[in-house]
PDB file of N, CA and C in Angstrom:
ATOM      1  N   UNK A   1     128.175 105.550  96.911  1.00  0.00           N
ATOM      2  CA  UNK A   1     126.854 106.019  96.568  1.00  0.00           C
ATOM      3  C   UNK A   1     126.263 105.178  95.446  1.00  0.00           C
ATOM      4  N   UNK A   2     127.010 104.816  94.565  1.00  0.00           N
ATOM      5  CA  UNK A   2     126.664 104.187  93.579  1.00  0.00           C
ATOM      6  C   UNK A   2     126.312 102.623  93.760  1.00  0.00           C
ATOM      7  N   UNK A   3     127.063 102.385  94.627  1.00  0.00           N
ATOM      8  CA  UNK A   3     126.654 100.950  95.159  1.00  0.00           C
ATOM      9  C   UNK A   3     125.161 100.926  96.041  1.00  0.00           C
ATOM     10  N   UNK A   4     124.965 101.680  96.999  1.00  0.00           N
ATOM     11  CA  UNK A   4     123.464 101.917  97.480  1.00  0.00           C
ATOM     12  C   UNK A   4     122.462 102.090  97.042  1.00  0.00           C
ATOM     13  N   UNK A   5     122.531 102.798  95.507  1.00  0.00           N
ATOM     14  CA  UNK A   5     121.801 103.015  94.728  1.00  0.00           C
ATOM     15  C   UNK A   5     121.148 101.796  93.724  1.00  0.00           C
ATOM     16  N   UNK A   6     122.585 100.694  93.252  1.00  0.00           N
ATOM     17  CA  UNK A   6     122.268  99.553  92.988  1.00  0.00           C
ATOM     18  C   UNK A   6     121.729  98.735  93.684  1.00  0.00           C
ATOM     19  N   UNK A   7     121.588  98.317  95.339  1.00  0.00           N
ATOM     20  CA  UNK A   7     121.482  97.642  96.218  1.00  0.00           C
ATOM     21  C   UNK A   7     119.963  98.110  96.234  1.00  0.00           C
ATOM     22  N   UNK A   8     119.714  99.129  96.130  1.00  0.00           N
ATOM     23  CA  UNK A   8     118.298  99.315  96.704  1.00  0.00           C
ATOM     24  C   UNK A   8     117.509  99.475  95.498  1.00  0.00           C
ATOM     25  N   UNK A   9     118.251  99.278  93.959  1.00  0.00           N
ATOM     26  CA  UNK A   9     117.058  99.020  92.891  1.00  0.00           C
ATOM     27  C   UNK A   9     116.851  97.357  92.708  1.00  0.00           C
ATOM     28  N   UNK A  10     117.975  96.432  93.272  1.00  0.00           N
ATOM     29  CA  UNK A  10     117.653  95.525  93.025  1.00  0.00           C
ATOM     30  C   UNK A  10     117.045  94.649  94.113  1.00  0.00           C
ATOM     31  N   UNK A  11     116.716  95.493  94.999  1.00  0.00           N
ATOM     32  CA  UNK A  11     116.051  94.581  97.097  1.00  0.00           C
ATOM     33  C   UNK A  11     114.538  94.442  96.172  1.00  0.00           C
ATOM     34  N   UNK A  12     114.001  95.635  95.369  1.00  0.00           N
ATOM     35  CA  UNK A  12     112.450  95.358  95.005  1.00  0.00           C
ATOM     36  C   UNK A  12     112.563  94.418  93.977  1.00  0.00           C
ATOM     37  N   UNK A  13     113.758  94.357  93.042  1.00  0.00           N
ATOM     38  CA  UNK A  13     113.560  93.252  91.762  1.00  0.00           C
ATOM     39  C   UNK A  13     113.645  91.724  92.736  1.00  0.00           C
ATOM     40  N   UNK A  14     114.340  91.601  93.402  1.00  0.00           N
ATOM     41  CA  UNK A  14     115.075  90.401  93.852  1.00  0.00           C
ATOM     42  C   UNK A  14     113.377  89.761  94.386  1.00  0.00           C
ATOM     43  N   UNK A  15     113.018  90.677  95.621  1.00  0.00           N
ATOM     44  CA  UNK A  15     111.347  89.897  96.206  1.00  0.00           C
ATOM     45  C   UNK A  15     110.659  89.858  95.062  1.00  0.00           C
ATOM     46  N   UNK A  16     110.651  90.604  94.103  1.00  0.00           N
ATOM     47  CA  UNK A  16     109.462  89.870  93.129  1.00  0.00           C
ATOM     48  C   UNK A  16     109.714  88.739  92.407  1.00  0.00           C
ATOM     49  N   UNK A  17     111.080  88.587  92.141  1.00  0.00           N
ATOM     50  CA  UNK A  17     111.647  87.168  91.114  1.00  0.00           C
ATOM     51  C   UNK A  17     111.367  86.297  92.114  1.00  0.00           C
ATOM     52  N   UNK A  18     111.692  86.261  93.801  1.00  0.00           N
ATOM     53  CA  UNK A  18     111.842  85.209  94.624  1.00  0.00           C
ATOM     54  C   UNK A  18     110.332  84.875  94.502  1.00  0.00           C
ATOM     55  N   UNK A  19     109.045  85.774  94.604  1.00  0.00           N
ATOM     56  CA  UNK A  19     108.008  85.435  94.736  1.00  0.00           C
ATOM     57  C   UNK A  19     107.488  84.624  93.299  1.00  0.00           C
ATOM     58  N   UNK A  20     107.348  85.342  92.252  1.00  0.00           N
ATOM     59  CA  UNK A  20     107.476  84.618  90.419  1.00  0.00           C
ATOM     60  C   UNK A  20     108.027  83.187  90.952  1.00  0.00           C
ATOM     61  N   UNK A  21     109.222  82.941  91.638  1.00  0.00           N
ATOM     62  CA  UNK A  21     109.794  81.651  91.415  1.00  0.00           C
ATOM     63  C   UNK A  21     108.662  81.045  92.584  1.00  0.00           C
ATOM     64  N   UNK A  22     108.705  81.244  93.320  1.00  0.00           N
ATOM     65  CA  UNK A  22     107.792  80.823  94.547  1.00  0.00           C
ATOM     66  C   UNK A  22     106.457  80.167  94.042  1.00  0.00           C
ATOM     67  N   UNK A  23     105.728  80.925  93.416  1.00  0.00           N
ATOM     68  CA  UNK A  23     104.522  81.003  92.797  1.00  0.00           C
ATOM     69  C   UNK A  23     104.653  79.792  91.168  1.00  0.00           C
ATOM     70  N   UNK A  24     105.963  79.193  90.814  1.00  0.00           N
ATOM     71  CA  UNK A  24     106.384  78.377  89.662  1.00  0.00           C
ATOM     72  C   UNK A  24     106.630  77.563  90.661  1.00  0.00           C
ATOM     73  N   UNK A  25     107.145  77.008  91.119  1.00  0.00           N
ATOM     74  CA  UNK A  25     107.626  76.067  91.950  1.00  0.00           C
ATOM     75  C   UNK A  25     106.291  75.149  92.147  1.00  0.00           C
ATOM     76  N   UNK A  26     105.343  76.225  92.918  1.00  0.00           N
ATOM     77  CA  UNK A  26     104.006  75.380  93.566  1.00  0.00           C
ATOM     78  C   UNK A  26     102.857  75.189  92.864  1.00  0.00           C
ATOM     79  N   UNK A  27     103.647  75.949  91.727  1.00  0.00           N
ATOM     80  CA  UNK A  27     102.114  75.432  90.413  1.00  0.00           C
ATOM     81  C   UNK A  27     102.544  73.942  89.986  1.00  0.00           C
ATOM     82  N   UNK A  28     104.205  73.851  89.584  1.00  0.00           N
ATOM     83  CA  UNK A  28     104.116  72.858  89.037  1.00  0.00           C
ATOM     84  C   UNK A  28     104.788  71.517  89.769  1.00  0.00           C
ATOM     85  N   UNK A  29     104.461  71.778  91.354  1.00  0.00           N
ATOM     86  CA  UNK A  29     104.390  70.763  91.874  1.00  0.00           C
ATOM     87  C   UNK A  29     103.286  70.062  92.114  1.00  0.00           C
ATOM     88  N   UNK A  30     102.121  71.065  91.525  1.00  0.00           N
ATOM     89  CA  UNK A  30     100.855  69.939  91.638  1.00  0.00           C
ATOM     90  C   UNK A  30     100.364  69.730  90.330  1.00  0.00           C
ATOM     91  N   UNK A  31     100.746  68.118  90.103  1.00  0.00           N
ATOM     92  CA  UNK A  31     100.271  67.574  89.016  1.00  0.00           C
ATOM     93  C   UNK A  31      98.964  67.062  88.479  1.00  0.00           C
ATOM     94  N   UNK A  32      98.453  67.081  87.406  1.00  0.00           N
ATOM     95  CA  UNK A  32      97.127  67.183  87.111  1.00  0.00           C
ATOM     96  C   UNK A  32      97.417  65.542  86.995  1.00  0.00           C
ATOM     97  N   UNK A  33      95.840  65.088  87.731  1.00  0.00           N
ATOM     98  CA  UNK A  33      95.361  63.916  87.567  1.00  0.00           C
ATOM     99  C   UNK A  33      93.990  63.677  87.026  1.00  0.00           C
ATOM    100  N   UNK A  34      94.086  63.168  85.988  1.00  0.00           N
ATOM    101  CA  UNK A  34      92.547  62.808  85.491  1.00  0.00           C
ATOM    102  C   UNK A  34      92.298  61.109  85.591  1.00  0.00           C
ATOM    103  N   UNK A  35      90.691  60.964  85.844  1.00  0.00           N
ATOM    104  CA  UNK A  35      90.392  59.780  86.157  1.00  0.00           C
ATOM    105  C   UNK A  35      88.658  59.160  85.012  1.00  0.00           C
ATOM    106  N   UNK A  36      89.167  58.232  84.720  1.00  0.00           N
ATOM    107  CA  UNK A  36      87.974  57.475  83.633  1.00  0.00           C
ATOM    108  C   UNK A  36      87.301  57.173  84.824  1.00  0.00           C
ATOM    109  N   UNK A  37      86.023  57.945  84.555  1.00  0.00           N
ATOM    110  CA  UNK A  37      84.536  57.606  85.303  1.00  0.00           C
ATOM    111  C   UNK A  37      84.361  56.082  85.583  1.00  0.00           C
ATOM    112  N   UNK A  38      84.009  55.853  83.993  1.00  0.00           N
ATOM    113  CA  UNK A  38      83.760  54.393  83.911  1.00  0.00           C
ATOM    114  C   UNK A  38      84.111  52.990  84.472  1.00  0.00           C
ATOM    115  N   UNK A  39      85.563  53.424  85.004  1.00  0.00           N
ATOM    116  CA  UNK A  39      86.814  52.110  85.086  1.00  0.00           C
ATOM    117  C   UNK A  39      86.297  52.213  87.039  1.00  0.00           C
ATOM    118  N   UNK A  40      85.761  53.117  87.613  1.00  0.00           N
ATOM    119  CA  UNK A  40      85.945  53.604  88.683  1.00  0.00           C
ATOM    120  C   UNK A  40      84.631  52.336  89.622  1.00  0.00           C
ATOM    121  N   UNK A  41      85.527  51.514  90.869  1.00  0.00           N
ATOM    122  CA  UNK A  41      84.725  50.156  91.235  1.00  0.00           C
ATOM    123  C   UNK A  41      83.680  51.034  92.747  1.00  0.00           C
ATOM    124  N   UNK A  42      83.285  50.231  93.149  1.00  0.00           N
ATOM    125  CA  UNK A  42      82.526  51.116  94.004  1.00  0.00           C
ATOM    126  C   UNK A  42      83.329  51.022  95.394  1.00  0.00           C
ATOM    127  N   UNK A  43      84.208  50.337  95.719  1.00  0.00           N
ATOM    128  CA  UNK A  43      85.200  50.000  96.620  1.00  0.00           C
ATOM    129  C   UNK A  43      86.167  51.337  96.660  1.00  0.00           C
ATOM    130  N   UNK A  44      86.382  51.691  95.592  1.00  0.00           N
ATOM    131  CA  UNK A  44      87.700  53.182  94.866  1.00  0.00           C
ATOM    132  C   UNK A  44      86.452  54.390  95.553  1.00  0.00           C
ATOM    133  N   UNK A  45      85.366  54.196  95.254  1.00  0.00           N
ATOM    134  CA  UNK A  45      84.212  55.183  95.741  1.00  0.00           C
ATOM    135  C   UNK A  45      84.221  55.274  97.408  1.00  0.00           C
ATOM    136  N   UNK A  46      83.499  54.270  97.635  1.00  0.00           N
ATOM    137  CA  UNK A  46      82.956  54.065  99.152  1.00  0.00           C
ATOM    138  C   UNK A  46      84.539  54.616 100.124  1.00  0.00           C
ATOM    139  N   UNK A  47      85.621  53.981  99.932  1.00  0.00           N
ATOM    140  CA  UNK A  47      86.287  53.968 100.378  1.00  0.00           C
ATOM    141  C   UNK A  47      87.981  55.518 100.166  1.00  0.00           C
ATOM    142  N   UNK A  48      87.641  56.579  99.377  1.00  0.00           N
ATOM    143  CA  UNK A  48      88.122  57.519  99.057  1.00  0.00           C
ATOM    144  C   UNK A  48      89.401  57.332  98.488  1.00  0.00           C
ATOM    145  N   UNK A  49      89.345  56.039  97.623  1.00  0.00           N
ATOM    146  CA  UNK A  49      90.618  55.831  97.101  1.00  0.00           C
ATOM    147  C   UNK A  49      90.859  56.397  95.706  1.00  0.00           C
ATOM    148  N   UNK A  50      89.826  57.382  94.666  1.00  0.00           N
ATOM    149  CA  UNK A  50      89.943  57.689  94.323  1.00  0.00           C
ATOM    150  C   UNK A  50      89.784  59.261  94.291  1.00  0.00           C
ATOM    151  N   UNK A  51      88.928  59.654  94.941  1.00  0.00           N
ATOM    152  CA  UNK A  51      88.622  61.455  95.543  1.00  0.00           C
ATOM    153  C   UNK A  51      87.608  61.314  96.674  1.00  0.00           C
ATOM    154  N   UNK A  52      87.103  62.249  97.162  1.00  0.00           N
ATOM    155  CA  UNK A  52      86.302  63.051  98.128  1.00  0.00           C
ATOM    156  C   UNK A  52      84.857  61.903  97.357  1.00  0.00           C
ATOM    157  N   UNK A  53      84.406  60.989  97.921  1.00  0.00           N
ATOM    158  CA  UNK A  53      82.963  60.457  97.272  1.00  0.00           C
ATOM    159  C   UNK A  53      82.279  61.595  96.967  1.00  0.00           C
ATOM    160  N   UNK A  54      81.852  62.789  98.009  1.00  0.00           N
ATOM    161  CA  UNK A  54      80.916  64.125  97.650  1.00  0.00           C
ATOM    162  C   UNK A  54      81.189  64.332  96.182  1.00  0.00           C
ATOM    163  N   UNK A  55      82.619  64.831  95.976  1.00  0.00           N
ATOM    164  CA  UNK A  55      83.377  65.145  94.779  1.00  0.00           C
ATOM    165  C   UNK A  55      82.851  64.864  93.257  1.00  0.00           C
ATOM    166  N   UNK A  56      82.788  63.019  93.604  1.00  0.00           N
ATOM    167  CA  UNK A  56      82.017  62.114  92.772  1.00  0.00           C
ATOM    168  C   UNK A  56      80.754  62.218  92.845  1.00  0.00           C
ATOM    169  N   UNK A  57      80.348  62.303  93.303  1.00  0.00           N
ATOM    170  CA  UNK A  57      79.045  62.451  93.717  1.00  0.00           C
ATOM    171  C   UNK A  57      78.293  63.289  92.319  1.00  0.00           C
ATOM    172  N   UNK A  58      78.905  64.785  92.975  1.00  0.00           N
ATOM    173  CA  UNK A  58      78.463  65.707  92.581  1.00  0.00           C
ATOM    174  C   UNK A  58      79.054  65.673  90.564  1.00  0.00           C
ATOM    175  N   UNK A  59      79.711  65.413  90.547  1.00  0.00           N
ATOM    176  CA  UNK A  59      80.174  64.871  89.251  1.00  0.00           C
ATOM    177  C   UNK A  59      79.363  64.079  88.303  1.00  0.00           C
ATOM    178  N   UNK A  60      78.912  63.019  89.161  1.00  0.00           N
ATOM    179  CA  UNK A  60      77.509  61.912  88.594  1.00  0.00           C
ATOM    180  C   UNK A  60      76.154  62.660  88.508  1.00  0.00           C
ATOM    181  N   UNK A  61      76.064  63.664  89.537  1.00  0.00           N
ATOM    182  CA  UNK A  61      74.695  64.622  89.522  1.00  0.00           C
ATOM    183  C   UNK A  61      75.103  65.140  88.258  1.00  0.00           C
ATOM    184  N   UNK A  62      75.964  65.963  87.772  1.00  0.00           N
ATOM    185  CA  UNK A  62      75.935  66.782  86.395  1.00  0.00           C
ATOM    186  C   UNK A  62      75.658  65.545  85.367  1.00  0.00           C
ATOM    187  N   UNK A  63      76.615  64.705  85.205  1.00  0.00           N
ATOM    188  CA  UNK A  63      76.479  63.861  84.393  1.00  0.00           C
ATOM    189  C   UNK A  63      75.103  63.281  83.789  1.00  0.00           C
ATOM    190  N   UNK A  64      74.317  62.904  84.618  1.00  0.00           N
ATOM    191  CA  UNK A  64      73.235  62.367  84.623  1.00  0.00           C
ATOM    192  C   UNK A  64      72.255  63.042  84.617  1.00  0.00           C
ATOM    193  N   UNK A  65      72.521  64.647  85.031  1.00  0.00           N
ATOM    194  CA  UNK A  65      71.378  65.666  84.783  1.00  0.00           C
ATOM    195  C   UNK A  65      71.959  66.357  82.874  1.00  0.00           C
ATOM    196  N   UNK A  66      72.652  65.800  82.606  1.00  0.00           N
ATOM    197  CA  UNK A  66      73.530  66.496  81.465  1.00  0.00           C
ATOM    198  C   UNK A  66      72.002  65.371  80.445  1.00  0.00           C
ATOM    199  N   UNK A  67      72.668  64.164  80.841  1.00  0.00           N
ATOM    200  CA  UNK A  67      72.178  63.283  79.930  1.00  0.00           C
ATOM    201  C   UNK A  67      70.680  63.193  79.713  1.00  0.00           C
ATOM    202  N   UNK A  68      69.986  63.652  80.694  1.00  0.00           N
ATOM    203  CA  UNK A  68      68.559  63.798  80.797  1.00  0.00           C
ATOM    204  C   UNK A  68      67.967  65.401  80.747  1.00  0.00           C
ATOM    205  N   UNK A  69      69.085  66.254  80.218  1.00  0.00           N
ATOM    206  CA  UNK A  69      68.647  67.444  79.886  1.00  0.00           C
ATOM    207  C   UNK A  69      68.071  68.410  80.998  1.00  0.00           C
ATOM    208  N   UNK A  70      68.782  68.227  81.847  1.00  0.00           N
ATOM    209  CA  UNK A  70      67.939  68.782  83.644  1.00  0.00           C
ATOM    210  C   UNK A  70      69.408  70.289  83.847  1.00  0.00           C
ATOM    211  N   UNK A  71      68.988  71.075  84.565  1.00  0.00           N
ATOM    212  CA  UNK A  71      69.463  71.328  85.117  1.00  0.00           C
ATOM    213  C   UNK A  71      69.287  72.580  86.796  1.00  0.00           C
ATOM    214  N   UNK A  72      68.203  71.714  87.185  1.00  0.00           N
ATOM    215  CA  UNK A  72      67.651  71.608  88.346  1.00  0.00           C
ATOM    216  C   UNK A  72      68.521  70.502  89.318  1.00  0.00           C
ATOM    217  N   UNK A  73      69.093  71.341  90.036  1.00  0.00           N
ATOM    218  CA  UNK A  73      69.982  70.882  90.996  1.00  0.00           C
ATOM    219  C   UNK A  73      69.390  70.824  92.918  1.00  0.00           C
ATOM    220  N   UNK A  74      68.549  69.309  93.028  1.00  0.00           N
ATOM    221  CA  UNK A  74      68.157  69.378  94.503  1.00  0.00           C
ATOM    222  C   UNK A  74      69.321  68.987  95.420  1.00  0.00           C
ATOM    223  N   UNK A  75      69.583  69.781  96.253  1.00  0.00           N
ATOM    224  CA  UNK A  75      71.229  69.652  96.877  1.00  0.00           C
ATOM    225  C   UNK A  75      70.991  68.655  97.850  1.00  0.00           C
ATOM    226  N   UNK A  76      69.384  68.983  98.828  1.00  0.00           N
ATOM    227  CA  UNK A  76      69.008  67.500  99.892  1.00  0.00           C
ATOM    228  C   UNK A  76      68.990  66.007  99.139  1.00  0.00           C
ATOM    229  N   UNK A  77      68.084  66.200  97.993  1.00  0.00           N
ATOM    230  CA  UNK A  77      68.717  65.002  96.898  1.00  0.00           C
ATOM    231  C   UNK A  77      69.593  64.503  96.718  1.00  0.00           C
ATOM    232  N   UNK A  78      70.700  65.003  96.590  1.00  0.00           N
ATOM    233  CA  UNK A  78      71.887  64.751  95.698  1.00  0.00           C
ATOM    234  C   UNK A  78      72.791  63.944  96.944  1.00  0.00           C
ATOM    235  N   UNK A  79      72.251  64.763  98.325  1.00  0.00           N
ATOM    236  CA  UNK A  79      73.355  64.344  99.874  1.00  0.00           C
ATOM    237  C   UNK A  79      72.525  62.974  99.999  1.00  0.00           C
ATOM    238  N   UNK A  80      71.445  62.727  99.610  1.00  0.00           N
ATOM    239  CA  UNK A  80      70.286  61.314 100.058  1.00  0.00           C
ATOM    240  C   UNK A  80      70.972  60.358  99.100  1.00  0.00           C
ATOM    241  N   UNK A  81      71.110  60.751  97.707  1.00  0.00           N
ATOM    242  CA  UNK A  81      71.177  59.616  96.130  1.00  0.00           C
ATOM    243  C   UNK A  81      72.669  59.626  96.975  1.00  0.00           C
ATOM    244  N   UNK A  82      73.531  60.341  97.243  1.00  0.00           N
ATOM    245  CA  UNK A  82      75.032  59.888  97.231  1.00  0.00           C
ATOM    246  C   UNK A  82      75.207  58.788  98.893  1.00  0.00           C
ATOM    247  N   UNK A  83      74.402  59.332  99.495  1.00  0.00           N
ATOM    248  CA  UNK A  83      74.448  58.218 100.679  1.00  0.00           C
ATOM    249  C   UNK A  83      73.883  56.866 100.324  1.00  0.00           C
ATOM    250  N   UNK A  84      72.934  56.764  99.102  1.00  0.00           N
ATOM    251  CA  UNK A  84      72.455  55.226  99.022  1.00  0.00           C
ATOM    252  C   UNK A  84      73.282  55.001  98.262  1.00  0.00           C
ATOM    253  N   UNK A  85      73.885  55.530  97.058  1.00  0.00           N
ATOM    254  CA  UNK A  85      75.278  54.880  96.514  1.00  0.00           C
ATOM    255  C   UNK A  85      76.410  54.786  97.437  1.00  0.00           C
ATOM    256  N   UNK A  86      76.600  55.305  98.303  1.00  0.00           N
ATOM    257  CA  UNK A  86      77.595  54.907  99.046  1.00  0.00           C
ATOM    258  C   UNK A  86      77.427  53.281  99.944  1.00  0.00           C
ATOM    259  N   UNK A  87      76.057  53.027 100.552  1.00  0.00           N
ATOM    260  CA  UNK A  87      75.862  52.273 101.661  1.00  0.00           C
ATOM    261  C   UNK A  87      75.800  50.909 100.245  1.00  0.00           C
ATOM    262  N   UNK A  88      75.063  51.311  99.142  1.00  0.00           N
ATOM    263  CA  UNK A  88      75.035  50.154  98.562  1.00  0.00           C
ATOM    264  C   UNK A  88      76.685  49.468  98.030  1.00  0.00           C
ATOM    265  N   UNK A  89      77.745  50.530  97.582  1.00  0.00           N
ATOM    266  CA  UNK A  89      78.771  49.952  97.192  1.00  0.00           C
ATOM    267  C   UNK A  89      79.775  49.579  98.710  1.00  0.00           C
ATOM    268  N   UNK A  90      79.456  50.013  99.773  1.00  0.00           N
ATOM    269  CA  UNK A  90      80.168  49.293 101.051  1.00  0.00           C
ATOM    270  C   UNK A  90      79.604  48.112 100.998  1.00  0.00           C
ATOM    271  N   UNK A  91      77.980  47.518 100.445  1.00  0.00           N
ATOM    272  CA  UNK A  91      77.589  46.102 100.368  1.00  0.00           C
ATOM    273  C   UNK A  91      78.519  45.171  99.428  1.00  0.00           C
ATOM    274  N   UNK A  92      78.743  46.355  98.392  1.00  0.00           N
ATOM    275  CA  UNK A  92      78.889  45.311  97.099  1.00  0.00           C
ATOM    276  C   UNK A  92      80.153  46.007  96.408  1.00  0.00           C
ATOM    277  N   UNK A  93      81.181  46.216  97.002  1.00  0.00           N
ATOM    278  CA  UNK A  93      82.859  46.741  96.377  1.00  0.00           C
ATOM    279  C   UNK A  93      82.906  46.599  94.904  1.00  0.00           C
ATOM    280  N   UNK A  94      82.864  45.306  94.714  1.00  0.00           N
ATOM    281  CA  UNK A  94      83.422  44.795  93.145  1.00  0.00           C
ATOM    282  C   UNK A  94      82.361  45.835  92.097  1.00  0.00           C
ATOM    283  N   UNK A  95      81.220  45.819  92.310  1.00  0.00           N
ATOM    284  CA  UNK A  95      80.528  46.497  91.378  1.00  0.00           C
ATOM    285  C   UNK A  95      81.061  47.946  90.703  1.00  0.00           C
ATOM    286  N   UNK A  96      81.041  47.904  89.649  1.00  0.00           N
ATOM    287  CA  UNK A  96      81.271  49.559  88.999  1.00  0.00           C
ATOM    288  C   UNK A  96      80.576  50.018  89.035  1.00  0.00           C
ATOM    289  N   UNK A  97      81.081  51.926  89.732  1.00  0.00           N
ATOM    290  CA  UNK A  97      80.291  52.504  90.093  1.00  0.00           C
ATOM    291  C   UNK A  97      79.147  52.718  89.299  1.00  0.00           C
ATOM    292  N   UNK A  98      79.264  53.251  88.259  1.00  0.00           N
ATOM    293  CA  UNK A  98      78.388  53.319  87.323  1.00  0.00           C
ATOM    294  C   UNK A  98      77.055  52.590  86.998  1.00  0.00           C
ATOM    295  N   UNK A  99      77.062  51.606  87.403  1.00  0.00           N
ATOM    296  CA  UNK A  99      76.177  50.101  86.931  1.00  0.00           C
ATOM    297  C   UNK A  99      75.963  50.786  88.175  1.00  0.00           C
ATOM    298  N   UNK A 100      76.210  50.670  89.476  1.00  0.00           N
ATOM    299  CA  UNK A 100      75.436  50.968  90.971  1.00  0.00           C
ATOM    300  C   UNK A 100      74.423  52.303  91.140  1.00  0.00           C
ATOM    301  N   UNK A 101      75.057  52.845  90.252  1.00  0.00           N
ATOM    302  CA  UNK A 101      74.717  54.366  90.450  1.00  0.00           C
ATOM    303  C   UNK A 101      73.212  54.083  89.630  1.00  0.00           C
ATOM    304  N   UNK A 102      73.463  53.554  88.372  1.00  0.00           N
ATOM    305  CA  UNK A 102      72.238  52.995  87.524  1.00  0.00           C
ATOM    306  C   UNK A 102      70.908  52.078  88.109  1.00  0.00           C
ATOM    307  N   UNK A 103      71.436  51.336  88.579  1.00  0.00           N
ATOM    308  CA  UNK A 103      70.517  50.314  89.504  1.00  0.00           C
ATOM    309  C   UNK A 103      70.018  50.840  91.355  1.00  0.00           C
ATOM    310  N   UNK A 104      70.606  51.544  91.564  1.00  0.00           N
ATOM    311  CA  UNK A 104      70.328  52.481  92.808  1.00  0.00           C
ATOM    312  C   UNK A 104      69.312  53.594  92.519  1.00  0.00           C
ATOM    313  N   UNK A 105      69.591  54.416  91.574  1.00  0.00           N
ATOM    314  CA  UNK A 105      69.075  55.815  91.272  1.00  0.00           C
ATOM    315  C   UNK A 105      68.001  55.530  89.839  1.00  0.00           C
ATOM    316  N   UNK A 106      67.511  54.462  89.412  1.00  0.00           N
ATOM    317  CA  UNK A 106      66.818  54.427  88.481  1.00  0.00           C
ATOM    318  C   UNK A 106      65.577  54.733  88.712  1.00  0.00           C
ATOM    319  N   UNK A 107      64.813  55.693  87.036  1.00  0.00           N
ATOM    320  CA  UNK A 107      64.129  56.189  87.224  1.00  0.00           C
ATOM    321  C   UNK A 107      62.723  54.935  87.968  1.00  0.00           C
TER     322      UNK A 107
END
């Protein structure tokens, strides 16, 4: 009796530690990656060698609405400005994004 009694207080401890460990395991198998805007070529862009271009995209929209004090967000805009930065850095790889994004999207 005494053994059944142990067996069945520890069946509910045991699934919650397995899950706790479950839930540690897959946090810290995904490692945080951070990336300098700046260093980033338009080749790493166009071509998704550094994230999702949208991703970036939408990243450069804050940025640049940050810096100009906006925060009016046109979403058909933002899908138009990220397609001409895209078609222009498939022209021109070597360029940093940044400088493209500048000379593409200037006021």
């Amino acid at each position: 009796m005494f053994n059944r009694t142990v067996l069945k207080a520890l069946k509910p401890k045991s699934l919650v530690l397995s899950v706790a460990l479950a839930l540690s395991v897959n946090t810290a198998a995904s490692a945080q990656v951070t990336v300098d805007m700046a260093k980033i070529s338009c080749e790493q862009f166009a071509l998704f060698k550094v994230a999702d271009p949208d991703t970036i995209a939408v990243w450069l929209h804050g940025y640049y609405s940050g810096k100009n004090g906006t925060t009016v967000v046109d979403i058909e805009s933002l899908k138009a400005n990220a397609r001409k930065v895209r078609d222009y850095c498939l022209q021109s790889p070597e360029t940093n994004l940044l400088d493209a994004v500048e000379k593409i999207l200037q006021p």
